[in-house]
N, C-alpha and C. Protein backbone atom coordinates (compact mmCIF):
# COMPACT_ATOMS: atom_id res chain seq x y z
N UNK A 1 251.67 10.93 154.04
CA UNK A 1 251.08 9.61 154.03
C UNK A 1 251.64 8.74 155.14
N UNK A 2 252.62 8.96 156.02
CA UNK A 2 253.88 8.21 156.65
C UNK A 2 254.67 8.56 157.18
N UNK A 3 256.04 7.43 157.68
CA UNK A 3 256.84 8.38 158.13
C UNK A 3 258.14 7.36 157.80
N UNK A 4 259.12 7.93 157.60
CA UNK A 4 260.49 6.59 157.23
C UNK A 4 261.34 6.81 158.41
N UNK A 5 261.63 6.07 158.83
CA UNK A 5 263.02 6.35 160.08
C UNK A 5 264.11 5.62 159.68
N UNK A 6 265.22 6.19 160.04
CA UNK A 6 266.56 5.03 159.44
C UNK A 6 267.26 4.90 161.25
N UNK A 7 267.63 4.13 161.09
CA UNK A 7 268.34 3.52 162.67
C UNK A 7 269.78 3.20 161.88
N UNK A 8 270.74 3.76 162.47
CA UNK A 8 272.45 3.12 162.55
C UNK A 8 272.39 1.75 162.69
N UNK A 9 271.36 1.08 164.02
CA UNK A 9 271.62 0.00 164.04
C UNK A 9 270.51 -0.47 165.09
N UNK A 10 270.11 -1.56 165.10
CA UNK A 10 269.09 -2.54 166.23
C UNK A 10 269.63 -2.01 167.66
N UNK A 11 271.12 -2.07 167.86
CA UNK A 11 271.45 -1.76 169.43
C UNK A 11 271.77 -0.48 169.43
N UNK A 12 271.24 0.39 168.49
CA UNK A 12 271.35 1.65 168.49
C UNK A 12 270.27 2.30 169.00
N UNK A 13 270.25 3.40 169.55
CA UNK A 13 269.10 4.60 169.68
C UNK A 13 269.15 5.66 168.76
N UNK A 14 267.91 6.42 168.28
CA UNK A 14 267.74 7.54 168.00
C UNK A 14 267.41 7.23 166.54
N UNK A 15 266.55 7.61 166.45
CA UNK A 15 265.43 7.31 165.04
C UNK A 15 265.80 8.84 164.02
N UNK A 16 266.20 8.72 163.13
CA UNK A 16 266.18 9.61 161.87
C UNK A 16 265.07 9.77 161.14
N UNK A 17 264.14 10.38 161.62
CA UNK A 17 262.75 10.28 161.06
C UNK A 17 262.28 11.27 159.70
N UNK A 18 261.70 10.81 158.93
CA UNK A 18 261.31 11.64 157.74
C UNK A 18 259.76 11.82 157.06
N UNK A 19 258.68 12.93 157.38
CA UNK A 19 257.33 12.59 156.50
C UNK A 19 257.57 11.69 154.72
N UNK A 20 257.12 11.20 154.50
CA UNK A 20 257.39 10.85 153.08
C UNK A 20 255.56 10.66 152.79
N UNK A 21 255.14 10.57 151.44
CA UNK A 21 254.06 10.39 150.66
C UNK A 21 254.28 9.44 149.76
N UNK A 22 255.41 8.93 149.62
CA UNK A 22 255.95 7.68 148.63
C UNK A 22 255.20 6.81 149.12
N UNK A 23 254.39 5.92 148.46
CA UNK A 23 254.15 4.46 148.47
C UNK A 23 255.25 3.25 149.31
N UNK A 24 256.39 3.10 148.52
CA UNK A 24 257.00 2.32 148.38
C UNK A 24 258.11 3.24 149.56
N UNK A 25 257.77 3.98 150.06
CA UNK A 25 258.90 4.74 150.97
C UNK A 25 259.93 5.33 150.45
N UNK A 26 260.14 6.13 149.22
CA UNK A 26 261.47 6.49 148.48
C UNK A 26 262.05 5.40 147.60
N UNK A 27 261.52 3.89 147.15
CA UNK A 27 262.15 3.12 146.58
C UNK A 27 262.71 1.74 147.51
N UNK A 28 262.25 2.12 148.86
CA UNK A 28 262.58 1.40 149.93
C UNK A 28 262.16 -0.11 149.77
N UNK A 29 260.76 -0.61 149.32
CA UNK A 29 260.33 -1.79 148.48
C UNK A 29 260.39 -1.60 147.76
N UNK A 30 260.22 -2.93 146.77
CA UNK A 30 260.89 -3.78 146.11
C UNK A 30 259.50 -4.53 145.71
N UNK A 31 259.80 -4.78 144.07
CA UNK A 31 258.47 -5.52 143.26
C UNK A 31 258.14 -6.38 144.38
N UNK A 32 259.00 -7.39 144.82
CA UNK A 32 258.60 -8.34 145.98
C UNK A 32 258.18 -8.37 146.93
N UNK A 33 258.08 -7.50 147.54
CA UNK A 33 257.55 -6.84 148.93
C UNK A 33 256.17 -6.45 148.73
N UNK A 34 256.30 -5.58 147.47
CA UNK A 34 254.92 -4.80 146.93
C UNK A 34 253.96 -5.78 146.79
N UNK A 35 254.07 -6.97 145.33
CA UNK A 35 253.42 -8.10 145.39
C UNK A 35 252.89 -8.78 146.46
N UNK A 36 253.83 -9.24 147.40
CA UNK A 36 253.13 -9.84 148.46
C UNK A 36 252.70 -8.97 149.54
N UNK A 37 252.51 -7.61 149.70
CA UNK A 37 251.45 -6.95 150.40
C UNK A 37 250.41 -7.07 149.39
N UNK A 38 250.34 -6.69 148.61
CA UNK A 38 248.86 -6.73 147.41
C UNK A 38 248.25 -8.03 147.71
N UNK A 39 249.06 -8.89 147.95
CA UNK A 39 248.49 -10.78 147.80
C UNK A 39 247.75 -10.60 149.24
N UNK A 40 248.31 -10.09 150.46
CA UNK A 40 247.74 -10.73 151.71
C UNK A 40 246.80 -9.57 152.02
N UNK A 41 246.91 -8.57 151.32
CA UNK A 41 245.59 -7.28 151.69
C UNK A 41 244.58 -7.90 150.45
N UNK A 42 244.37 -8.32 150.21
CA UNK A 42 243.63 -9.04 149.05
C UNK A 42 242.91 -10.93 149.58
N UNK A 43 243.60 -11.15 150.17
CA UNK A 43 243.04 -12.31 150.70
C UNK A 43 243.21 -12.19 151.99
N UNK A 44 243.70 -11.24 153.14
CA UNK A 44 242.90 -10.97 154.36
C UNK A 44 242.07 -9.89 154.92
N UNK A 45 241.93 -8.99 154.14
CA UNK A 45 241.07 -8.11 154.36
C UNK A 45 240.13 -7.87 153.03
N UNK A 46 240.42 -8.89 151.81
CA UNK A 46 239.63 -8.22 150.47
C UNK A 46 239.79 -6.80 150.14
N UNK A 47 240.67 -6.43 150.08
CA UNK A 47 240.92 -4.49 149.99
C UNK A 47 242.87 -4.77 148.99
N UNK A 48 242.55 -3.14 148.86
CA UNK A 48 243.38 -3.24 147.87
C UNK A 48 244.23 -1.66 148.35
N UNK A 49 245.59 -1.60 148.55
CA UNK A 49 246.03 -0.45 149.19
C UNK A 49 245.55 0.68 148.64
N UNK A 50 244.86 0.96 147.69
CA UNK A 50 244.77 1.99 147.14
C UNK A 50 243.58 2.92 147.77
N UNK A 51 242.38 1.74 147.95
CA UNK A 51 241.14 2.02 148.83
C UNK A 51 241.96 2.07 150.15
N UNK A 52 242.55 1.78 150.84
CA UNK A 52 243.08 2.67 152.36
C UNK A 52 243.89 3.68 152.40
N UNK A 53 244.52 3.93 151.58
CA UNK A 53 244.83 5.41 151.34
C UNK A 53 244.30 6.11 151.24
N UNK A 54 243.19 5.94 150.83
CA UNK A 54 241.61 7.21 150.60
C UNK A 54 241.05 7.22 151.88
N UNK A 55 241.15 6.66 153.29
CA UNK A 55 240.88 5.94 153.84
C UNK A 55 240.88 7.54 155.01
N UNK A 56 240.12 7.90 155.54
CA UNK A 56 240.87 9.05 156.79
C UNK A 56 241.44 8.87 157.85
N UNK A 57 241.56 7.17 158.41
CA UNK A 57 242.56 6.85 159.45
C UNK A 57 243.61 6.34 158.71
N UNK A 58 243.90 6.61 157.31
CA UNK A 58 244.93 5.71 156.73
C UNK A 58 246.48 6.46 157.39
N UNK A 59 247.23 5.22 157.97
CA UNK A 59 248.45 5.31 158.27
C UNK A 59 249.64 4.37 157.93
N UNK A 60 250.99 5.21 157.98
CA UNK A 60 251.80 4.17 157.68
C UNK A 60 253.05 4.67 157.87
N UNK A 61 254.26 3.55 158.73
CA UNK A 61 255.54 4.02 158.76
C UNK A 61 256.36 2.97 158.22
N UNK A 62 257.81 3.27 157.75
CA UNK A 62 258.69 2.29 157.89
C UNK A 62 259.84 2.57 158.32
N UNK A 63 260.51 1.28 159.16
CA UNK A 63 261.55 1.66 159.99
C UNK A 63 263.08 0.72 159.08
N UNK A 64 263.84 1.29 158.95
CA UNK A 64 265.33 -0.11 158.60
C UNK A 64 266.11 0.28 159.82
N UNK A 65 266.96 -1.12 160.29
CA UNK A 65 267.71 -1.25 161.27
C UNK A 65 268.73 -2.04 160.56
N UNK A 66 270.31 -1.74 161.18
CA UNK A 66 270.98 -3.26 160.81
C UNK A 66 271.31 -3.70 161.71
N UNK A 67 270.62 -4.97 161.38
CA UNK A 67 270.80 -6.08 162.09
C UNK A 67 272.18 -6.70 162.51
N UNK A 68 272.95 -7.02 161.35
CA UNK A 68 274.41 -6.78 161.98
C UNK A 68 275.46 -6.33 161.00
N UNK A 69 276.64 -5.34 161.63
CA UNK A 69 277.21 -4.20 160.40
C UNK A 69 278.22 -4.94 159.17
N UNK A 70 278.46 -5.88 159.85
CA UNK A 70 279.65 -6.64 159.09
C UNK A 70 280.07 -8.34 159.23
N UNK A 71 279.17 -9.12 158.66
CA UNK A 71 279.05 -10.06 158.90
C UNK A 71 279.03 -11.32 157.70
N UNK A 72 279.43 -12.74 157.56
CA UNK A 72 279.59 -13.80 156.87
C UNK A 72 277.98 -14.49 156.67
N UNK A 73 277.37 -13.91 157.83
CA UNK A 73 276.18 -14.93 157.58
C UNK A 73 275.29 -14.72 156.73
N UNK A 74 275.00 -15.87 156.64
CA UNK A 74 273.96 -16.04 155.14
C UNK A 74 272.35 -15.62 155.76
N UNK A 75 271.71 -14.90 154.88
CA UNK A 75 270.22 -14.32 155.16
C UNK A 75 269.65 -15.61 155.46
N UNK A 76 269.77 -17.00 155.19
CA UNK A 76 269.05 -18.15 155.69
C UNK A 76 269.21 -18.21 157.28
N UNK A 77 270.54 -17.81 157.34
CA UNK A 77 271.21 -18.40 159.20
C UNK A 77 270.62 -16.74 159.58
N UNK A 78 270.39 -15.83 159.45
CA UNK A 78 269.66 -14.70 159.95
C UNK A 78 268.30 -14.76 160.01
N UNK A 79 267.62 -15.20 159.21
CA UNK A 79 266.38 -15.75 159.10
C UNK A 79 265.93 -16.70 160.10
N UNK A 80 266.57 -17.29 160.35
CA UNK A 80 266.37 -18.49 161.42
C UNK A 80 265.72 -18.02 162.38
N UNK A 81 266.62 -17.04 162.82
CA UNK A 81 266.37 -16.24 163.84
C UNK A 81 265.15 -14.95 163.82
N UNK A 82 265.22 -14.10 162.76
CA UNK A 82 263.91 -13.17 162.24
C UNK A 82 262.54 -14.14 162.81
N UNK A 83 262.65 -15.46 161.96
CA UNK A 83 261.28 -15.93 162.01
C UNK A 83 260.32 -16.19 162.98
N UNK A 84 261.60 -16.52 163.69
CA UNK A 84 261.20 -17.03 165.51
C UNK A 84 260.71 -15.88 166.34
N UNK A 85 261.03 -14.39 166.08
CA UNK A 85 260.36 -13.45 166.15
C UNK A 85 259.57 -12.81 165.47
N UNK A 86 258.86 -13.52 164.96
CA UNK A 86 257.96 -12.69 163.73
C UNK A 86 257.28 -11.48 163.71
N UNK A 87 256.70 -10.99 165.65
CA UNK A 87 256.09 -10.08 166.15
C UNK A 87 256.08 -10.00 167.11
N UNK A 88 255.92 -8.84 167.97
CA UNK A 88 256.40 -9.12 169.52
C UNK A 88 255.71 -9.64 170.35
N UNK A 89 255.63 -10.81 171.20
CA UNK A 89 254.68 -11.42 171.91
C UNK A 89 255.62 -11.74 173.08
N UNK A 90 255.37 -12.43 174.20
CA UNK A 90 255.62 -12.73 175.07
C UNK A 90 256.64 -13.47 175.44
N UNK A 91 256.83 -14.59 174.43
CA UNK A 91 258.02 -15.96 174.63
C UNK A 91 258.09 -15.60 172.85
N UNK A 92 259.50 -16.14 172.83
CA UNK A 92 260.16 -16.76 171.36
C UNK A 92 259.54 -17.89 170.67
N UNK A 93 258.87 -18.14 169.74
CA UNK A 93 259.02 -19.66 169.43
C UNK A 93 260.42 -20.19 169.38
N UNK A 94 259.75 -22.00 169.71
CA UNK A 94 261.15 -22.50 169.35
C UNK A 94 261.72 -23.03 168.12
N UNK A 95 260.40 -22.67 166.59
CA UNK A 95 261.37 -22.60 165.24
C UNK A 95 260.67 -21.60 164.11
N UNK A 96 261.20 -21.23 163.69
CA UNK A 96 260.53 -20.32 162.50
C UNK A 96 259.24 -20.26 162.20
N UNK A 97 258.71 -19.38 161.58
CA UNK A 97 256.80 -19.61 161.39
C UNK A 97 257.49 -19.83 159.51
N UNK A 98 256.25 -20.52 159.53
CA UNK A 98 256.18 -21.24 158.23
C UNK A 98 255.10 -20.17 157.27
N UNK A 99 253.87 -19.93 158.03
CA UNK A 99 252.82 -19.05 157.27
C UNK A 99 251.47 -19.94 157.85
N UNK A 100 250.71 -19.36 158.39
CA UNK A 100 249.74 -19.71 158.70
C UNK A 100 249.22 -19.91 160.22
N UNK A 101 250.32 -19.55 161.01
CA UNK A 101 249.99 -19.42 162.24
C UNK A 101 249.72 -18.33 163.28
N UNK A 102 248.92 -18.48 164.33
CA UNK A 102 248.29 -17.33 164.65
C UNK A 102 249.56 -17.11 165.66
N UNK A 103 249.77 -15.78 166.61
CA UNK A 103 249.82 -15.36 167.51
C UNK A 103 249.49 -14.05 168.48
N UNK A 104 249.55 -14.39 169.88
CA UNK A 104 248.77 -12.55 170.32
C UNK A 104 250.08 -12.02 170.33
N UNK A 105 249.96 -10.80 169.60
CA UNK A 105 251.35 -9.55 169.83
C UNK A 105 251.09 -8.97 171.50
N UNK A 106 251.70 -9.04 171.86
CA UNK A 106 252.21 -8.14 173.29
C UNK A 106 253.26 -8.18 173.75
N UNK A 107 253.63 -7.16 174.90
CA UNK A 107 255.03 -6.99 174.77
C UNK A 107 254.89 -5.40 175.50
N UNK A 108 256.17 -5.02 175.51
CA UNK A 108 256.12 -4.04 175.95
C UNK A 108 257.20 -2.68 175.17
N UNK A 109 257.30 -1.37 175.45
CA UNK A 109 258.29 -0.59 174.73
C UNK A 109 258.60 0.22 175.91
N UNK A 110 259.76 0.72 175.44
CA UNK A 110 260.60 1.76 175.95
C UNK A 110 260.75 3.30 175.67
N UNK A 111 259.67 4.11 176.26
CA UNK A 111 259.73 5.77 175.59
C UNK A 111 260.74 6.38 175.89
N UNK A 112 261.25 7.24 174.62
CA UNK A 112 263.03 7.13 174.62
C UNK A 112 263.98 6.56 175.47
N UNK A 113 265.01 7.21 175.73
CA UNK A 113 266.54 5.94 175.64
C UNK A 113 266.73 5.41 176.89
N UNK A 114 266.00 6.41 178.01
CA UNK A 114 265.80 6.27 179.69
C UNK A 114 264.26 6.08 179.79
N UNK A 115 263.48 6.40 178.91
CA UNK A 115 262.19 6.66 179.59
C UNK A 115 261.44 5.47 179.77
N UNK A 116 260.43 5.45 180.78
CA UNK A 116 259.45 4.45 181.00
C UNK A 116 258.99 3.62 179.93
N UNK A 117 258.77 1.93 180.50
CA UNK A 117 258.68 0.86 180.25
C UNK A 117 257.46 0.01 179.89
N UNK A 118 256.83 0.73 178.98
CA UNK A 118 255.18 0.48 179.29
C UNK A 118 254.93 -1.25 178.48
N UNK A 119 253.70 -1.82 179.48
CA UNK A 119 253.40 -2.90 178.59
C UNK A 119 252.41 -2.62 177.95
N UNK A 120 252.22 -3.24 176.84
CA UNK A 120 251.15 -3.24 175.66
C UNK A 120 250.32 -4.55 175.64
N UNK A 121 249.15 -4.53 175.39
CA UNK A 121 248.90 -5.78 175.26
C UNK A 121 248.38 -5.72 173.38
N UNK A 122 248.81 -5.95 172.34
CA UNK A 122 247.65 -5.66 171.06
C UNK A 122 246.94 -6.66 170.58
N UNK A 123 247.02 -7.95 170.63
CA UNK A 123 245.55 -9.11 169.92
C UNK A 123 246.14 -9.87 169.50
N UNK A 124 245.36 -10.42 168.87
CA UNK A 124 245.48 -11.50 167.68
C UNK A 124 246.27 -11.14 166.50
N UNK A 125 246.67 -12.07 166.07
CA UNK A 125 247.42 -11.50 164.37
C UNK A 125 247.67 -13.18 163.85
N UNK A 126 247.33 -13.18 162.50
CA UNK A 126 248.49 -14.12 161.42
C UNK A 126 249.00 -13.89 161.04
N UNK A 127 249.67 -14.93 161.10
CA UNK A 127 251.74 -14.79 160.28
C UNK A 127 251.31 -15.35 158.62
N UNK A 128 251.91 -14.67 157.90
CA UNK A 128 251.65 -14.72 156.13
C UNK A 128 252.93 -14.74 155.95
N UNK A 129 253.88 -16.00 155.29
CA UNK A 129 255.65 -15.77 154.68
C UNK A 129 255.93 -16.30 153.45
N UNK A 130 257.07 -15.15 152.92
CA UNK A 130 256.99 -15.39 151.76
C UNK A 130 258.62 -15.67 152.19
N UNK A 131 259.44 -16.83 151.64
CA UNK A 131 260.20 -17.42 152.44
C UNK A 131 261.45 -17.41 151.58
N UNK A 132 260.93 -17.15 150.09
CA UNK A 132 261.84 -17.14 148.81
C UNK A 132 262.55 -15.50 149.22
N UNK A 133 261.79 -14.56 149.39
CA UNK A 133 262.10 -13.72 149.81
C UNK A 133 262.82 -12.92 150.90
N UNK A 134 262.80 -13.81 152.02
CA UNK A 134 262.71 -13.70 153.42
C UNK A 134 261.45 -12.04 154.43
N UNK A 135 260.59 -12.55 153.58
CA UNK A 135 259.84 -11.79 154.16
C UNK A 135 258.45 -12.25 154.87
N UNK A 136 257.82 -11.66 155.83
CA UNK A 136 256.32 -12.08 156.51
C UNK A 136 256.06 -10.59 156.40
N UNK A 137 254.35 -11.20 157.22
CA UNK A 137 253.56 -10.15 157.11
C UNK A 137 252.71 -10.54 158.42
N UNK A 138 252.54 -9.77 159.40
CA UNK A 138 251.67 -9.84 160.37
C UNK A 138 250.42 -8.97 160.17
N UNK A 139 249.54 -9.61 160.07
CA UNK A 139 247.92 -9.15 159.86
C UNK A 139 247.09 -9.35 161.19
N UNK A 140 246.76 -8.01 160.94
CA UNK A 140 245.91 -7.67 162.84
C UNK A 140 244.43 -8.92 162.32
N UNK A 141 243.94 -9.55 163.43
CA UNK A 141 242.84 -10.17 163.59
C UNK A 141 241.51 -9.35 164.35
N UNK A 142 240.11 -9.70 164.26
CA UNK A 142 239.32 -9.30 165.29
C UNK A 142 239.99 -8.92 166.79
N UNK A 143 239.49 -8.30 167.53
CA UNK A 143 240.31 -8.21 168.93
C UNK A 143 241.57 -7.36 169.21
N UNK A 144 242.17 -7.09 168.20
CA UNK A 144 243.44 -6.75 167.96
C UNK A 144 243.16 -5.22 168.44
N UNK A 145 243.77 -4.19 169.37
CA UNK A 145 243.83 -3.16 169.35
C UNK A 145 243.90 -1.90 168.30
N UNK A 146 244.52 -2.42 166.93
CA UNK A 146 244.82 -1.70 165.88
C UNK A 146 243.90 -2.21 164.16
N UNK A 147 243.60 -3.14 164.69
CA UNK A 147 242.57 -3.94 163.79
C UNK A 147 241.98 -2.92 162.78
N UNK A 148 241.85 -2.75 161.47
CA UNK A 148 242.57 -3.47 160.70
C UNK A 148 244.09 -2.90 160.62
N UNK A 149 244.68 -3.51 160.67
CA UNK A 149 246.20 -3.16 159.89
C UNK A 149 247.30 -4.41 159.87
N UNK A 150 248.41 -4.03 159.58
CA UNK A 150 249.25 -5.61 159.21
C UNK A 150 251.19 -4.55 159.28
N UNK A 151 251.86 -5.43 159.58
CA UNK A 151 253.39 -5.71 158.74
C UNK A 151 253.96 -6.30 158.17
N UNK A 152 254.57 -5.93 157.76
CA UNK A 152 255.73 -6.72 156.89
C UNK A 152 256.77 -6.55 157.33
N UNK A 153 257.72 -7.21 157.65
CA UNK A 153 259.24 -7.67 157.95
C UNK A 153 259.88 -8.30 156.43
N UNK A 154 260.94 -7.79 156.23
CA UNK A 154 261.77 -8.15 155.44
C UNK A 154 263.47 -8.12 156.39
N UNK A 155 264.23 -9.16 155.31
CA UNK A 155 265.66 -9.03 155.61
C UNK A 155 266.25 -8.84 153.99
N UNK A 156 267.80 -8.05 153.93
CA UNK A 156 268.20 -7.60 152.76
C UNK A 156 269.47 -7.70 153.34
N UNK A 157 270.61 -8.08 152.28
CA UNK A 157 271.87 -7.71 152.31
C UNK A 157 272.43 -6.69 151.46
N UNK A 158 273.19 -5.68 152.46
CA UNK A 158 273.53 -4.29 151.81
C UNK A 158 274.89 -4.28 152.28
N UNK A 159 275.78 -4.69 150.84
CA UNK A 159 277.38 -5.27 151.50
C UNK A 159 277.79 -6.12 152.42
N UNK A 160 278.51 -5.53 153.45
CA UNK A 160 279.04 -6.99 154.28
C UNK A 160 277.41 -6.91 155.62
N UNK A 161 276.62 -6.04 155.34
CA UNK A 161 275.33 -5.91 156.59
C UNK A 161 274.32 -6.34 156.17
N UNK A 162 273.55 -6.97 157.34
CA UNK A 162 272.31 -7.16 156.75
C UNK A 162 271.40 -6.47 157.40
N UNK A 163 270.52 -5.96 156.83
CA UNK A 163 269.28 -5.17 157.43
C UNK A 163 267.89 -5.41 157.66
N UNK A 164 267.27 -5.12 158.38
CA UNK A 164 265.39 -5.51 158.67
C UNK A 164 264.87 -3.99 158.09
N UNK A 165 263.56 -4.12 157.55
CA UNK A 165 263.02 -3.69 157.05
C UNK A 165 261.40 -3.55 157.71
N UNK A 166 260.84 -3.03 158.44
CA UNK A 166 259.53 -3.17 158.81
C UNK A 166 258.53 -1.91 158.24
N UNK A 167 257.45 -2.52 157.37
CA UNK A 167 256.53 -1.57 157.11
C UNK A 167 255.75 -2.26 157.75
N UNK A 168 254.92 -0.88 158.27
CA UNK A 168 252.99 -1.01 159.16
C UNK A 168 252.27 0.31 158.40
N UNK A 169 250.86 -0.38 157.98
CA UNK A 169 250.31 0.36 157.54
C UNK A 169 248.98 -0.11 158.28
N UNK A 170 248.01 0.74 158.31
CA UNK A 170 246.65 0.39 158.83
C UNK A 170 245.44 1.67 158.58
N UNK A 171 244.10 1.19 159.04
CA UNK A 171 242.95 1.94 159.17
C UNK A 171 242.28 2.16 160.31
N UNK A 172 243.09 1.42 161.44
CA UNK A 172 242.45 1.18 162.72
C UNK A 172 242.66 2.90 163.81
N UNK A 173 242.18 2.63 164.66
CA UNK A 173 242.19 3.60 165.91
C UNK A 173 243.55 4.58 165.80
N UNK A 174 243.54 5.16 167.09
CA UNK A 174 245.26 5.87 166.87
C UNK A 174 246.32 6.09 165.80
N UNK A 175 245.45 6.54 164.56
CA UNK A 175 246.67 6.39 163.68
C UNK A 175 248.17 6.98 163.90
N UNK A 176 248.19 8.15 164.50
CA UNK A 176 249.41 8.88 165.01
C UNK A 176 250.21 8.19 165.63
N UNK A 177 249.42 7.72 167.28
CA UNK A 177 250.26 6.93 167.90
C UNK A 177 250.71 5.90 167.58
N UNK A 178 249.93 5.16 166.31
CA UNK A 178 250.47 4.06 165.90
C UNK A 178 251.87 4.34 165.10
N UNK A 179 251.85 5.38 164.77
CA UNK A 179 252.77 5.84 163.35
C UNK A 179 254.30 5.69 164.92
N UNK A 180 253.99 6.36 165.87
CA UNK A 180 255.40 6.66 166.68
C UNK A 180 256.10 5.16 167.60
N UNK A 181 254.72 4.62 167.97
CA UNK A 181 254.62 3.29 168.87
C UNK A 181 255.73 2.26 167.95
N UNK A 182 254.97 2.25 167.03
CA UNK A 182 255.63 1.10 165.63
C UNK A 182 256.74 1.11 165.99
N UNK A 183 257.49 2.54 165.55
CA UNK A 183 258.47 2.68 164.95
C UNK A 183 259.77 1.97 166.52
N UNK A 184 258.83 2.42 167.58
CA UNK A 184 259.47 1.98 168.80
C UNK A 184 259.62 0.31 169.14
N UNK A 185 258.46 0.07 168.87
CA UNK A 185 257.98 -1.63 169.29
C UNK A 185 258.91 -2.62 168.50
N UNK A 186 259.08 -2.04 167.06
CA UNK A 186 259.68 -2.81 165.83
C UNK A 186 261.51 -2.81 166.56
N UNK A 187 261.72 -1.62 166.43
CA UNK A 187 262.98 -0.96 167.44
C UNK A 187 263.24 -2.08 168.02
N UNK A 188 262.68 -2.43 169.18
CA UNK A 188 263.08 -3.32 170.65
C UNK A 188 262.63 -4.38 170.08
N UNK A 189 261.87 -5.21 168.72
CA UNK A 189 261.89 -6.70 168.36
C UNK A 189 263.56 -7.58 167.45
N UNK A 190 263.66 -5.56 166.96
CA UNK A 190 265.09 -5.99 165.96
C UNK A 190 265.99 -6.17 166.81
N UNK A 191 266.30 -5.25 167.77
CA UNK A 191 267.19 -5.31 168.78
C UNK A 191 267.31 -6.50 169.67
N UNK A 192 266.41 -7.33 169.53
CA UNK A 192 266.19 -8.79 170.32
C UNK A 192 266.73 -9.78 169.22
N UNK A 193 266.63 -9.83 167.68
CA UNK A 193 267.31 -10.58 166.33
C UNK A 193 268.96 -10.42 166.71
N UNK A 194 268.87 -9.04 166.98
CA UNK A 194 270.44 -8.73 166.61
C UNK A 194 270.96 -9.49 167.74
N UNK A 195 270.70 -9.25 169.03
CA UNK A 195 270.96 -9.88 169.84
C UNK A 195 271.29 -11.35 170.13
N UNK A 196 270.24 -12.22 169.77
CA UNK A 196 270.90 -13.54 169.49
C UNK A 196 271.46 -13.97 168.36
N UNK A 197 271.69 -13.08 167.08
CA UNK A 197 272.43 -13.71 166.15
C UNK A 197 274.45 -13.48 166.44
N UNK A 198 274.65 -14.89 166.14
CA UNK A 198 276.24 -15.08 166.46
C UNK A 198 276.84 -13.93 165.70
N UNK A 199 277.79 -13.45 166.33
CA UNK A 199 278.47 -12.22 165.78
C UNK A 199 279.63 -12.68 165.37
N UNK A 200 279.67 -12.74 163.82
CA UNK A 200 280.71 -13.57 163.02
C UNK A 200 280.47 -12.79 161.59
């Protein structure tokens, strides 16, 4: 159905990749996560995950990174920072997305650890956040290269680390390449969080 990758870390390389058929990725979400994908595939596409799984372009990966290994800060003061990247586009905002605002994803990735630098351009998308949680959801728009499909970003504390969480699932074009691209694109957005959060 997918694919799970585990990363050591955002400024790390080399993806631990795994097929899985789990829904939820092995237990990887969480009632909360689940709920609010059901809520925004339900009021932005009217569909219900169950009908895209039946689906023959149905795809889906998820990636965890930590964000940072050993740290005081509170998921609010990490968040700060998550939000402002919600998806990869061009410039940073300069404050958190609230829920309801559009932006075009583009950007570019890195094929493995030396390899070429390609830019991407992918569309339109809205930002959907569930804030109690610290989670969003980027939903492809008309235009969008991958249209229909969406993510979710989450943050979690696991001991003294905190970690990102990105599921992509979709029905659109390239499902394959989408399944490997993701896992890369998401890669080089966490690695930009980790990066400006104070290392404390």
């Amino acid at each position: 159905m997918g694919i799970s990758c585990t990363n050591s870390g955002a400024m790390a390389w080399g993806n631990n990749c795994r097929r899985t058929d789990a829904r939820d990725f092995g237990g990887v979400m969480g009632r909360p996560q689940l709920e609010f994908e059901a809520r925004i595939l339900q009021q932005h596409f009217a569909t219900r995950l169950a009908d895209w799984e039946s689906h023959p372009r149905y795809h889906a990966y998820h990636i965890v990174n930590v964000l940072h290994g050993r740290t005081t800060l509170s998921l609010g003061a990490v968040w700060h920072e998550y939000a402002r990247r919600p998806a990869p586009t061009l410039t940073t905002r300069a404050r958190p997305i609230v829920g309801g605002e559009r932006s075009t994803a583009a950007g570019g990735v890195t094929i493995g650890r030396h390899g070429p630098w390609l830019p991407l351009y992918g569309g339109p998308v809205r930002h959907y956040v569930d804030r109690r949680n610290f989670a969003l959801i980027n939903v492809t728009e008309r235009g969008h290269v991958l249209h229909p499909g969406y993510i979710m970003r989450w943050i979690e504390r696991a001991g003294a680390s905190v970690l990102s969480h990105t599921v992509g699932r979709g029905v659109g074009p390239m499902a394959r390449t989408n399944e490997r691209m993701g896992t890369e694109i998401f890669d080089d957005l966490d690695e930009d969080v980790a990066s400006a959060l104070p290392r404390r």
